[in-house]
PDB file of N, CA and C in Angstrom:
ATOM      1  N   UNK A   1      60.181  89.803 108.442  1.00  0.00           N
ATOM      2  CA  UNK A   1      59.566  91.054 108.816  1.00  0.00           C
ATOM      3  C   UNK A   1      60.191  92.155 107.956  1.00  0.00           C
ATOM      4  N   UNK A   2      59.441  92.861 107.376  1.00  0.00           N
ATOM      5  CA  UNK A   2      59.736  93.818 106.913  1.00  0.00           C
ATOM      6  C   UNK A   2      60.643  95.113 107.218  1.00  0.00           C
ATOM      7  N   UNK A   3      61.243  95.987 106.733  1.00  0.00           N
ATOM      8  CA  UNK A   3      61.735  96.947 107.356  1.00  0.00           C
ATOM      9  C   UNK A   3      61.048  97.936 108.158  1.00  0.00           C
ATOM     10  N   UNK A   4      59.715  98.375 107.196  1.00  0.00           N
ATOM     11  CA  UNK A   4      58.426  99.044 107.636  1.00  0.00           C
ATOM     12  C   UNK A   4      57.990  98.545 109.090  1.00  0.00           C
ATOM     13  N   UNK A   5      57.512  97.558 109.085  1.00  0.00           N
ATOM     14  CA  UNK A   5      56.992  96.597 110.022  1.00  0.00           C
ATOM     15  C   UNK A   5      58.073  96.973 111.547  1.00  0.00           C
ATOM     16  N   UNK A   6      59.431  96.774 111.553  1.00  0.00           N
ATOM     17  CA  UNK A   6      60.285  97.236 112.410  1.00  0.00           C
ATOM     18  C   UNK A   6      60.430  98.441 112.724  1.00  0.00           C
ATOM     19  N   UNK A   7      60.181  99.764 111.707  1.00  0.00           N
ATOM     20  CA  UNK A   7      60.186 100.374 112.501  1.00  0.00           C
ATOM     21  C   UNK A   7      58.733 101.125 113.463  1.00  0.00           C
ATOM     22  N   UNK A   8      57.490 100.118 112.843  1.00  0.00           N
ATOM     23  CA  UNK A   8      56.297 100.808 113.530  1.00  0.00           C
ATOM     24  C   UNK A   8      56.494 100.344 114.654  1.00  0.00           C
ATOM     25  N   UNK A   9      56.971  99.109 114.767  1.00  0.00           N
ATOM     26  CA  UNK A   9      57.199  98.084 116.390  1.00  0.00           C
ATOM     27  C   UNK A   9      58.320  99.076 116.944  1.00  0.00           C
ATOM     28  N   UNK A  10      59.171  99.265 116.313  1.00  0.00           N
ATOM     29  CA  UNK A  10      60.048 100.147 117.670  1.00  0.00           C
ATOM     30  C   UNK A  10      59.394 101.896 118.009  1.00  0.00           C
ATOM     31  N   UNK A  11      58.773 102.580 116.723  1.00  0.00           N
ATOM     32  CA  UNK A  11      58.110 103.514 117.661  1.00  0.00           C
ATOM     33  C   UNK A  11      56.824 103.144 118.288  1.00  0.00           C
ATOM     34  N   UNK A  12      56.373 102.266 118.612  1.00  0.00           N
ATOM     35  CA  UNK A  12      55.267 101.192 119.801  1.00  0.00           C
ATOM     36  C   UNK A  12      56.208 101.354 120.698  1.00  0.00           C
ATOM     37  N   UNK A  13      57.426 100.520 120.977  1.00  0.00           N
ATOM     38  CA  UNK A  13      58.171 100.511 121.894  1.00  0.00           C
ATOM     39  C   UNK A  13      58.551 102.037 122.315  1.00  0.00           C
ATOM     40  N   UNK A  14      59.048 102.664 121.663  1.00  0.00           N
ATOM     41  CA  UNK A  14      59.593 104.086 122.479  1.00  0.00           C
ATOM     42  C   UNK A  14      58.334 104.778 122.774  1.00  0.00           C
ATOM     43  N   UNK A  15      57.224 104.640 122.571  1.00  0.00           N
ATOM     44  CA  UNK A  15      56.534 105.401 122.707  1.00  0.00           C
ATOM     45  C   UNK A  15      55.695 104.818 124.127  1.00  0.00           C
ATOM     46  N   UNK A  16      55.738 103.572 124.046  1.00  0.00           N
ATOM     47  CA  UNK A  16      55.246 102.490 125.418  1.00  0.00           C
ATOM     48  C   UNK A  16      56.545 102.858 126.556  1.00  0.00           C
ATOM     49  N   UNK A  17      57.653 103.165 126.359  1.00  0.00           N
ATOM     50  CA  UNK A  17      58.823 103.376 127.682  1.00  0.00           C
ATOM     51  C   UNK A  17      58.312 104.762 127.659  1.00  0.00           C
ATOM     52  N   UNK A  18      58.174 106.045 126.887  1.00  0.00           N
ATOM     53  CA  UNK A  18      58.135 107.113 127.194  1.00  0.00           C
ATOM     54  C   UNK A  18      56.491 107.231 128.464  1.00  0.00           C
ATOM     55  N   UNK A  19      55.546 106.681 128.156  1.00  0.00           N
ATOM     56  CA  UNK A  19      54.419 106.281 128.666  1.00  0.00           C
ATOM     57  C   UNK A  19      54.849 105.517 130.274  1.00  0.00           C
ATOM     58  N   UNK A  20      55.816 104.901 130.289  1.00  0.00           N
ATOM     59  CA  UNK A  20      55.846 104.623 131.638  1.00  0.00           C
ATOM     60  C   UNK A  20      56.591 105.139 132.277  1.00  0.00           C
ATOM     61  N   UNK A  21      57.905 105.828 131.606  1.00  0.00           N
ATOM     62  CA  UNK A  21      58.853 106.863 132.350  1.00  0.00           C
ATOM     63  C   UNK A  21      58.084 108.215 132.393  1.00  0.00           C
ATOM     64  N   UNK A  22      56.829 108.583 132.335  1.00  0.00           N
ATOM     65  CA  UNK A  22      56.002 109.510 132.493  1.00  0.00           C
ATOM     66  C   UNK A  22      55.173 109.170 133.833  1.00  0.00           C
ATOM     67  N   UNK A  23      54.576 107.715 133.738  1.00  0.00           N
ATOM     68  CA  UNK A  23      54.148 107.090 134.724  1.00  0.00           C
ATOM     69  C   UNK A  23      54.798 106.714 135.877  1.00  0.00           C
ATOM     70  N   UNK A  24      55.293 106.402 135.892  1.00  0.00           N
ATOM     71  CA  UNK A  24      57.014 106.588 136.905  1.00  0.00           C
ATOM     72  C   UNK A  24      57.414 107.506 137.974  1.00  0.00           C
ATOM     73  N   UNK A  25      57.227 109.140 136.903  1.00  0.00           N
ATOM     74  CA  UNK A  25      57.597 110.271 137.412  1.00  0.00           C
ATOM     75  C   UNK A  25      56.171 110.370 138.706  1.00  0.00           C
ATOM     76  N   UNK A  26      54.997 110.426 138.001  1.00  0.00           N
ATOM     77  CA  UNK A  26      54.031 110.490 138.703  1.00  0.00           C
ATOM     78  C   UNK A  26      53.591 110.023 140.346  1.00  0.00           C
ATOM     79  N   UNK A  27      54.136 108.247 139.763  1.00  0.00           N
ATOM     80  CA  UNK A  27      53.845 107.712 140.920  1.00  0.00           C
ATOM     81  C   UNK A  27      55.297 108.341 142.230  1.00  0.00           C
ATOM     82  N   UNK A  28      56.099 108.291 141.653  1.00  0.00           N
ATOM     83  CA  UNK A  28      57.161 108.785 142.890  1.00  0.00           C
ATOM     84  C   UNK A  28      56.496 110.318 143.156  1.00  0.00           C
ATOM     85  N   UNK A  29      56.039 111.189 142.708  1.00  0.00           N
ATOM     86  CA  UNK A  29      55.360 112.087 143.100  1.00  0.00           C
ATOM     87  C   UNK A  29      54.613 112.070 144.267  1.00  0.00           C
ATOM     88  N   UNK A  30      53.527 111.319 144.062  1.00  0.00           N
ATOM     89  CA  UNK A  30      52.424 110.995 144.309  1.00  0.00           C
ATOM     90  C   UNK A  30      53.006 110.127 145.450  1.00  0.00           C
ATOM     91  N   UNK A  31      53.838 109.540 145.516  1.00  0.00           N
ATOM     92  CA  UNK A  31      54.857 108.629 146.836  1.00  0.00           C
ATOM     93  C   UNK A  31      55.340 109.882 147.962  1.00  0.00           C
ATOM     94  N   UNK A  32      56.360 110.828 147.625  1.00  0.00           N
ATOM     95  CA  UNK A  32      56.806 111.715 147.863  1.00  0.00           C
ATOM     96  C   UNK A  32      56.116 112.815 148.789  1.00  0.00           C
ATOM     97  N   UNK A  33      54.737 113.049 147.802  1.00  0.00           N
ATOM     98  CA  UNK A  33      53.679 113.938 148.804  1.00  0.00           C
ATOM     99  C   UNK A  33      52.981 113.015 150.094  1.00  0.00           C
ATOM    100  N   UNK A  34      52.574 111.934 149.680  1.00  0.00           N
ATOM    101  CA  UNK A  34      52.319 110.511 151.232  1.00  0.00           C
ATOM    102  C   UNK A  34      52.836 110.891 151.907  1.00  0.00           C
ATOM    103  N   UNK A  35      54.210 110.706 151.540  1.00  0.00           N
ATOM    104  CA  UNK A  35      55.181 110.723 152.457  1.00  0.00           C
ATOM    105  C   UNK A  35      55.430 111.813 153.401  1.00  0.00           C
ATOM    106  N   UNK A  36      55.460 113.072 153.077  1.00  0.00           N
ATOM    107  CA  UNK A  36      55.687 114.397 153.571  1.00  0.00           C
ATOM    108  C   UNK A  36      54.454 114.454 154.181  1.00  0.00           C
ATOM    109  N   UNK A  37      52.944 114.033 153.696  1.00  0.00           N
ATOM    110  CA  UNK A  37      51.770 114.044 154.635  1.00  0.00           C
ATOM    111  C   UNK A  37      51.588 113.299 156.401  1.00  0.00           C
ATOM    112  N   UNK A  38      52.026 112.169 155.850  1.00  0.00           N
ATOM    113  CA  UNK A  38      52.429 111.575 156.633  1.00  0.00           C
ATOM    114  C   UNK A  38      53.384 112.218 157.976  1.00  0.00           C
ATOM    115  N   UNK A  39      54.409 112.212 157.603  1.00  0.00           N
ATOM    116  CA  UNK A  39      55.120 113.096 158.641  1.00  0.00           C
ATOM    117  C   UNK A  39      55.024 114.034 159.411  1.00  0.00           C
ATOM    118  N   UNK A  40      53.683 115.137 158.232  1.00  0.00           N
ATOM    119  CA  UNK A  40      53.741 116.156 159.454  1.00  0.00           C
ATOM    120  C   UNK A  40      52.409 115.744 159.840  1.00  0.00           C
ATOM    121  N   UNK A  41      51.717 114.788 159.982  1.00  0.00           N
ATOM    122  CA  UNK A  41      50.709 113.796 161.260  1.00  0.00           C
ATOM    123  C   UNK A  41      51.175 113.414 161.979  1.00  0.00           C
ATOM    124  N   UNK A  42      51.925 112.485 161.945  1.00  0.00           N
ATOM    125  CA  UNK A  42      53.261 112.239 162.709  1.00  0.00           C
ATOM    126  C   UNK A  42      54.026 112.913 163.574  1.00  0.00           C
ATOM    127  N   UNK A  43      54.716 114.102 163.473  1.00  0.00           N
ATOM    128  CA  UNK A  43      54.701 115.113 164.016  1.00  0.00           C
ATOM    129  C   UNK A  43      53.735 116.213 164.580  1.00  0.00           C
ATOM    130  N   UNK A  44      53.622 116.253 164.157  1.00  0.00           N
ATOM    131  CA  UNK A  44      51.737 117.076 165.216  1.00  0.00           C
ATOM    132  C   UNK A  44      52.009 116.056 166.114  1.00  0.00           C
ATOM    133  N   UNK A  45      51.420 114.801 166.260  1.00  0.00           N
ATOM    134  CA  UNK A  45      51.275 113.872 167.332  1.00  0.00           C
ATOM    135  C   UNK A  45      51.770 114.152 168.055  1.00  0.00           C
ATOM    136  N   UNK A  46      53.582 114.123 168.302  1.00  0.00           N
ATOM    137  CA  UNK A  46      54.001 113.852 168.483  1.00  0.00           C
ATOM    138  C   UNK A  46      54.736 114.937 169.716  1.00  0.00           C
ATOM    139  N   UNK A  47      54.165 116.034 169.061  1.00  0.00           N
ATOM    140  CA  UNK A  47      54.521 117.373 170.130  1.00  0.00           C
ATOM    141  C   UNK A  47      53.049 117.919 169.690  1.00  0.00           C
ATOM    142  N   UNK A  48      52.125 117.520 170.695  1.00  0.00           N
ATOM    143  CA  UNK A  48      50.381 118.333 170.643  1.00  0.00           C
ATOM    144  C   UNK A  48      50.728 119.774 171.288  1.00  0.00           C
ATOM    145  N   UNK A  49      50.402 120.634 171.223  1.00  0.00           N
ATOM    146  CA  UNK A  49      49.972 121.842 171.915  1.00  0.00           C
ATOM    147  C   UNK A  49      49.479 121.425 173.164  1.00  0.00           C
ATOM    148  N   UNK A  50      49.740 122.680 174.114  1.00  0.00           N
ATOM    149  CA  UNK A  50      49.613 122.614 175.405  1.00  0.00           C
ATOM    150  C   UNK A  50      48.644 123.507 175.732  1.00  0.00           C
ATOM    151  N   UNK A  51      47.275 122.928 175.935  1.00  0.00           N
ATOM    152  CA  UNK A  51      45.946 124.000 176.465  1.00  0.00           C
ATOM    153  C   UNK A  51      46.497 125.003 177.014  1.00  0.00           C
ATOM    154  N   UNK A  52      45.632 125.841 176.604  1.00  0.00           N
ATOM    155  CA  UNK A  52      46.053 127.332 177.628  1.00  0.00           C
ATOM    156  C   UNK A  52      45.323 127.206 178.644  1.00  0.00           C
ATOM    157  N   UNK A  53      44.158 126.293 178.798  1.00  0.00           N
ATOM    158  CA  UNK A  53      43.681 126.213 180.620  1.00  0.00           C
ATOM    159  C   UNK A  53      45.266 125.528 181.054  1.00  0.00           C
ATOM    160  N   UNK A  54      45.965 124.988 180.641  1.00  0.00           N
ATOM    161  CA  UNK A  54      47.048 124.006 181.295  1.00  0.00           C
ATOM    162  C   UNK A  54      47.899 125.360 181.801  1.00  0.00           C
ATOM    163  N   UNK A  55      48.266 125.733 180.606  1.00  0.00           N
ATOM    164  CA  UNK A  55      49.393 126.897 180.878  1.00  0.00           C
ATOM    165  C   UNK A  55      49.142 127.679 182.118  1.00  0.00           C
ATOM    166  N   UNK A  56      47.731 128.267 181.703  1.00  0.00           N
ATOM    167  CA  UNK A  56      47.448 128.815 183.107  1.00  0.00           C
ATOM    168  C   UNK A  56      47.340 128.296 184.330  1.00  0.00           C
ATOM    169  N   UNK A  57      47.126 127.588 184.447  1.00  0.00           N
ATOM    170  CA  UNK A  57      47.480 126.426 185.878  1.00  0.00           C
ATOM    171  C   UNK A  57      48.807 126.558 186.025  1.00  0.00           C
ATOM    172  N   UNK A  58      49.679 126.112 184.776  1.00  0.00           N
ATOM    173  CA  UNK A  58      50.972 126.003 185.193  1.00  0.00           C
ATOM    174  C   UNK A  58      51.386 127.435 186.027  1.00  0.00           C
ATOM    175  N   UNK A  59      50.872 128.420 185.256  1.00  0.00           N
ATOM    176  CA  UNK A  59      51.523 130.116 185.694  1.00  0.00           C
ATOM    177  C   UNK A  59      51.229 130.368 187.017  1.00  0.00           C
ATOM    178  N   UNK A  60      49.723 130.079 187.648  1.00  0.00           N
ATOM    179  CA  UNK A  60      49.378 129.750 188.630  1.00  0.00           C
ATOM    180  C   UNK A  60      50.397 129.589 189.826  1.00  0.00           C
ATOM    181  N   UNK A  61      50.776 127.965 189.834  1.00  0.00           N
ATOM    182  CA  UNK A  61      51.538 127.098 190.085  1.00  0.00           C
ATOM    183  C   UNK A  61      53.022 127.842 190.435  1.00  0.00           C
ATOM    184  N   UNK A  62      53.588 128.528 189.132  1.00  0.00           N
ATOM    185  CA  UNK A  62      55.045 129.018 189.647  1.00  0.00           C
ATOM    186  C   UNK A  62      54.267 130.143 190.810  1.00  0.00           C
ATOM    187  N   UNK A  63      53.647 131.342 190.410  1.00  0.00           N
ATOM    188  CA  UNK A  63      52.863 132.510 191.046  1.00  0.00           C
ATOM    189  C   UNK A  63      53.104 132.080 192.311  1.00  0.00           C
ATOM    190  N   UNK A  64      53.118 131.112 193.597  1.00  0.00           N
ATOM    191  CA  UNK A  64      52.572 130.120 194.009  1.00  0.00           C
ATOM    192  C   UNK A  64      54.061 129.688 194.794  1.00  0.00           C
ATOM    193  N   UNK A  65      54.679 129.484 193.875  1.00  0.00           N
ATOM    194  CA  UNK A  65      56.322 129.246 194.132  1.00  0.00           C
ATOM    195  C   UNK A  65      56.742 127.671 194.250  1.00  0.00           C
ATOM    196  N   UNK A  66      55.493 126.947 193.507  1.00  0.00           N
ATOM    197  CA  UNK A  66      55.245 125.223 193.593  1.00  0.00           C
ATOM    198  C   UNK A  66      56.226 125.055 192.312  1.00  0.00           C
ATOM    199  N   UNK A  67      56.146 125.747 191.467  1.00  0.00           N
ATOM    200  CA  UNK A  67      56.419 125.504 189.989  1.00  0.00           C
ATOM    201  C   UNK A  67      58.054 125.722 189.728  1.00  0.00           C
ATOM    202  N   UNK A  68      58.989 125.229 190.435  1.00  0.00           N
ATOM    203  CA  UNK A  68      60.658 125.697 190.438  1.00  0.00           C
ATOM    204  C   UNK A  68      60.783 124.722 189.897  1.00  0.00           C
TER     205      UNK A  68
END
């Protein structure tokens, strides 16, 4: 193999790692935001809001002197 020949194959190569350490960055990105989506679904769930017909029942309820 030529000298020529070696070095077109190694800028193929650096230029094929730079291409996936680009690709790389992306996908952990793209992992990262899932992830954080995820969670705050997860959370919502997890503590829902409390109707304000509820609340008012509840206020009711203490008003009432049930609610101690």
């Amino acid at each position: 193999m030529t000298q020529a020949a070696r070095k077109i194959m190694a800028e193929d190569k650096s230029t094929q790692n730079g291409r996936d350490a680009r690709a790389d960055i992306r996908a952990e990105g793209l992992r990262r935001d899932i992830d954080e989506n995820l969670k705050r679904v997860f959370e919502a769930s997890l503590d829902p809001e409390i109707p304000d017909r509820f609340k008012d029942l509840l206020a009711q309820l203490k008003a009432r002197g049930g609610g101690q």
